[in-house]
Protein backbone atom coordinates (compact mmCIF):
# COMPACT_ATOMS: atom_id res chain seq x y z
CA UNK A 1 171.93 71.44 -82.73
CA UNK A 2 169.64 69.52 -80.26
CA UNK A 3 169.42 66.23 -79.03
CA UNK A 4 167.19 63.86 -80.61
CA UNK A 5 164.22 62.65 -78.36
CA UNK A 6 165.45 59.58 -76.25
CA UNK A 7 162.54 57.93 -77.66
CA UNK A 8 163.20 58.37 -81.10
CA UNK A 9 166.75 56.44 -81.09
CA UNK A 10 165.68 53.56 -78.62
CA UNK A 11 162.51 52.68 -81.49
CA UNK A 12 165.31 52.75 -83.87
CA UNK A 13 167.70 50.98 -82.23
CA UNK A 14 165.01 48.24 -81.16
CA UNK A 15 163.50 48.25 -84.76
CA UNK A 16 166.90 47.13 -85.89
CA UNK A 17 166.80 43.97 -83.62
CA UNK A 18 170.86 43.59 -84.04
CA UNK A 19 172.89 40.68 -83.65
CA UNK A 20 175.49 41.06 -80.75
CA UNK A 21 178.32 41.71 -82.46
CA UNK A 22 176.67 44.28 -84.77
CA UNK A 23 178.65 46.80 -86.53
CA UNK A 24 176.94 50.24 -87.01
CA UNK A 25 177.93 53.09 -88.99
CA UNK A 26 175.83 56.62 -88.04
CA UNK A 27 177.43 59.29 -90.43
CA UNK A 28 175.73 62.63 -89.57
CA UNK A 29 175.89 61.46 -85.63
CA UNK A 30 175.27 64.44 -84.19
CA UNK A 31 175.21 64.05 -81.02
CA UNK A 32 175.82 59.85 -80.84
CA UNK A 33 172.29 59.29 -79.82
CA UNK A 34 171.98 56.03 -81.34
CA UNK A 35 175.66 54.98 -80.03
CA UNK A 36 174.39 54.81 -76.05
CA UNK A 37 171.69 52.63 -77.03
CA UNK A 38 174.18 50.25 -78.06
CA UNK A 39 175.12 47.16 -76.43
CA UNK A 40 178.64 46.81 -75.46
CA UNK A 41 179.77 44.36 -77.66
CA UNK A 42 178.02 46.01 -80.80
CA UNK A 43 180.62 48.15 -82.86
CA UNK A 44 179.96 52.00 -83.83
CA UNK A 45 180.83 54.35 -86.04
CA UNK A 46 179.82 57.86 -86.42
CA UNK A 47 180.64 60.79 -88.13
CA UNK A 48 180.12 64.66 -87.11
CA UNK A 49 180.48 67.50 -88.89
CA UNK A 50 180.49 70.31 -86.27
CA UNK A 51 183.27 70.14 -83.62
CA UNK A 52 181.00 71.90 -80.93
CA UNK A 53 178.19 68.91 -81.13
CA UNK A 54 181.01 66.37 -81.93
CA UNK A 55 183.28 67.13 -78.86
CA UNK A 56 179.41 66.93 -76.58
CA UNK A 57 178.68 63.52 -78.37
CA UNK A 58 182.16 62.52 -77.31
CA UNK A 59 181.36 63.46 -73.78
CA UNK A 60 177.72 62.14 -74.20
CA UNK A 61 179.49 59.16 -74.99
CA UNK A 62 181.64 58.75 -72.08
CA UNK A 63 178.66 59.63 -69.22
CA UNK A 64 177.16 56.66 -70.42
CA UNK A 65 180.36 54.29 -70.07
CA UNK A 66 180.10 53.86 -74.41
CA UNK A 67 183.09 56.08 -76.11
CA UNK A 68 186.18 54.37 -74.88
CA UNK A 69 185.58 51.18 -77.69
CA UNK A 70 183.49 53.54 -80.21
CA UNK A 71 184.95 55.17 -83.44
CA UNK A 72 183.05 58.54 -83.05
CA UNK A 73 185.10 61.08 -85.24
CA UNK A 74 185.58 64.25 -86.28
CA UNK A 75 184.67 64.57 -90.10
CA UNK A 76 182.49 64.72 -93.19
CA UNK A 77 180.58 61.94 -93.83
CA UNK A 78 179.80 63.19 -97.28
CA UNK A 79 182.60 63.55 -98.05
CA UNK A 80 184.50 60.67 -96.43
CA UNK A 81 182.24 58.28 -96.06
CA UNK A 82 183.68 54.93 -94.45
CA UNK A 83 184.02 52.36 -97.88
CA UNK A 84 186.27 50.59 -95.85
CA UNK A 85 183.67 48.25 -94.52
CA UNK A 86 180.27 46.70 -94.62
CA UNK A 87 177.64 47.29 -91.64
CA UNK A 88 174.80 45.58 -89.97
CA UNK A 89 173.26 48.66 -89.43
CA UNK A 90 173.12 51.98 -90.84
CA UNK A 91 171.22 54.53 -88.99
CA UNK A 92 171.13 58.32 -89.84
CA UNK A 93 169.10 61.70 -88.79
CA UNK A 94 170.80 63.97 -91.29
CA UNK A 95 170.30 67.17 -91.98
CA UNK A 96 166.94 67.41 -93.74
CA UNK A 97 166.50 68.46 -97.27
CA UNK A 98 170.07 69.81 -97.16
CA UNK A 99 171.39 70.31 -100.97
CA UNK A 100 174.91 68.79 -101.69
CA UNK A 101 177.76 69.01 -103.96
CA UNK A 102 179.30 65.81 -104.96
CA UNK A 103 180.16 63.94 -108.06
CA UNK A 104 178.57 60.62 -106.41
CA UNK A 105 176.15 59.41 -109.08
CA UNK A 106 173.51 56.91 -107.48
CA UNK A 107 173.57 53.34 -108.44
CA UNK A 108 170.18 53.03 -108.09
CA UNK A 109 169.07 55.85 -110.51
CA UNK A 110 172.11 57.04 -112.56
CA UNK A 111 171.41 60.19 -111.77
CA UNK A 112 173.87 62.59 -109.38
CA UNK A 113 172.92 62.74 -105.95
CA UNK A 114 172.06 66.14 -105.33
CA UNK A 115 170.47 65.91 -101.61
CA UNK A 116 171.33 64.19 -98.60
CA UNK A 117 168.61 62.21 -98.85
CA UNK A 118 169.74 60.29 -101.72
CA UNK A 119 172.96 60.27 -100.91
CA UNK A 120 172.72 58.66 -97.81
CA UNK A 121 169.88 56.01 -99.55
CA UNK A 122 172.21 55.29 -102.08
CA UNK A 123 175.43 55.12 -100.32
CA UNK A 124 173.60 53.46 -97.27
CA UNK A 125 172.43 50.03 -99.53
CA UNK A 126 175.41 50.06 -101.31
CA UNK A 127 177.57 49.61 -97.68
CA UNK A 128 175.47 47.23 -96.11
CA UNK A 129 176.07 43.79 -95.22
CA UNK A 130 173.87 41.30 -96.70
CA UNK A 131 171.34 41.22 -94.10
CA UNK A 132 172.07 45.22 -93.05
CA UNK A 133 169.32 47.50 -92.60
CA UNK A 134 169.13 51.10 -93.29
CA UNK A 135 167.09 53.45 -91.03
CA UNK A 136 167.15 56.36 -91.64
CA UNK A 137 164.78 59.74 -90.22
CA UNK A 138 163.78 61.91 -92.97
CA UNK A 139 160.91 64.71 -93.12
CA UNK A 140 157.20 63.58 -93.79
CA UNK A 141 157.69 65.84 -97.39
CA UNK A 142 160.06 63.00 -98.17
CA UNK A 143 157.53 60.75 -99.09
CA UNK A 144 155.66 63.63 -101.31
CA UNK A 145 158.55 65.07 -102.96
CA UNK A 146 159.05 65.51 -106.55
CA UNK A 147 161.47 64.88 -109.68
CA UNK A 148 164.94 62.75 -108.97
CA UNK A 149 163.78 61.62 -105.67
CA UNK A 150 160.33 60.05 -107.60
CA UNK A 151 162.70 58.26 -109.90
CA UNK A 152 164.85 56.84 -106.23
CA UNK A 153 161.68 56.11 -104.68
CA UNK A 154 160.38 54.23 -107.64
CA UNK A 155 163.65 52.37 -107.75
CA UNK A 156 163.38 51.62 -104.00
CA UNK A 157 159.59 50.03 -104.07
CA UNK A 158 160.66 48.19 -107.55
CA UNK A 159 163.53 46.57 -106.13
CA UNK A 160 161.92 45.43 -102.88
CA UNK A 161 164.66 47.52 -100.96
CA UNK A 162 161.59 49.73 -98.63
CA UNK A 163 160.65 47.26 -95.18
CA UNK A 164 158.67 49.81 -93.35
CA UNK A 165 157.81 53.40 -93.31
CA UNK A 166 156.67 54.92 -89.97
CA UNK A 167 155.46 58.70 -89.76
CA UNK A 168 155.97 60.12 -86.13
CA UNK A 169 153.93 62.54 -85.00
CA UNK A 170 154.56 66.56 -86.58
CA UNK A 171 156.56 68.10 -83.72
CA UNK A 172 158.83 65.85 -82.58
CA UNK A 173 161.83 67.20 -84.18
């Protein structure tokens, strides 16, 4: 695992422009790099995976005075992904092109989600508040790929559901 650039999470975190009481879900947290850009009174909740890089985001956490308030747990956020609530924000850097097994079948498409890339589109709109965004850090071969995720795309651009698309410069991650 490795941290994601500083710079990186702040653009996100400022490209969300959230309220002050914002409530932010980050499954696939990693390390909680979007949770210290955070204000204090803006709720998080992240997901990891991988004890090792779960128990450093909880420390990460705590140097910079943010994990006493946060909900920054231990777990599977494909597999337990928090229904329990809508967000303001939902911010991700998952695991890129990883396959997955699941019997989610996307609202969007009707098709199962078979990557985490649709899975965390799909799942993402569908626990968002009204207003919620969903950023979201995928590889540049996102936008070029082929088959299911053509059909998702097409789905995203025909329901008006795609604000912005940056491309960072090759390297970064």
């Amino acid at each position: 695992d490795s941290v994601q650039p500083k710079e990186i999470s702040k653009l996100i975190i400022e490209l969300a422009d959230l309220g002050s009481d914002a409530k932010v879900y980050n499954p696939f947290a990693g390390l909680a790099s979007f949770g210290i850009y955070l204000k204090d009174n803006q709720e998080y909740h992240g997901q990891e995976l991988n004890q090792s890089t779960w128990a450093i985001g909880q420390l990460r956490l705590k140097a910079h005075n943010k994990g006493y308030g946060y909900g920054y747990e231990l777990g599977n956020s494909i597999e337990n992904w928090n229904e329990f609530q809508k967000f303001d924000l939902i911010v991700a850097t998952p695991p890129f092109k990883m396959r997955i097994r699941t019997n989610y079948y996307s609202h969007l498409t009707g098709e199962p989600c078979r990557d985490v890339e649709s899975f965390i589109i799909d799942k993402g709109i569908h626990s968002l508040r009204n207003n919620g965004k969903l950023i979201t850090v995928f590889p540049l071969s996102f936008l070029y790929s082929t088959g299911h995720l053509v059909r998702l795309k097409k789905s995203l651009i025909e329901n008006h559901l795609i604000d912005t698309i940056i491309t960072l410069p090759s390297g970064l991650l």
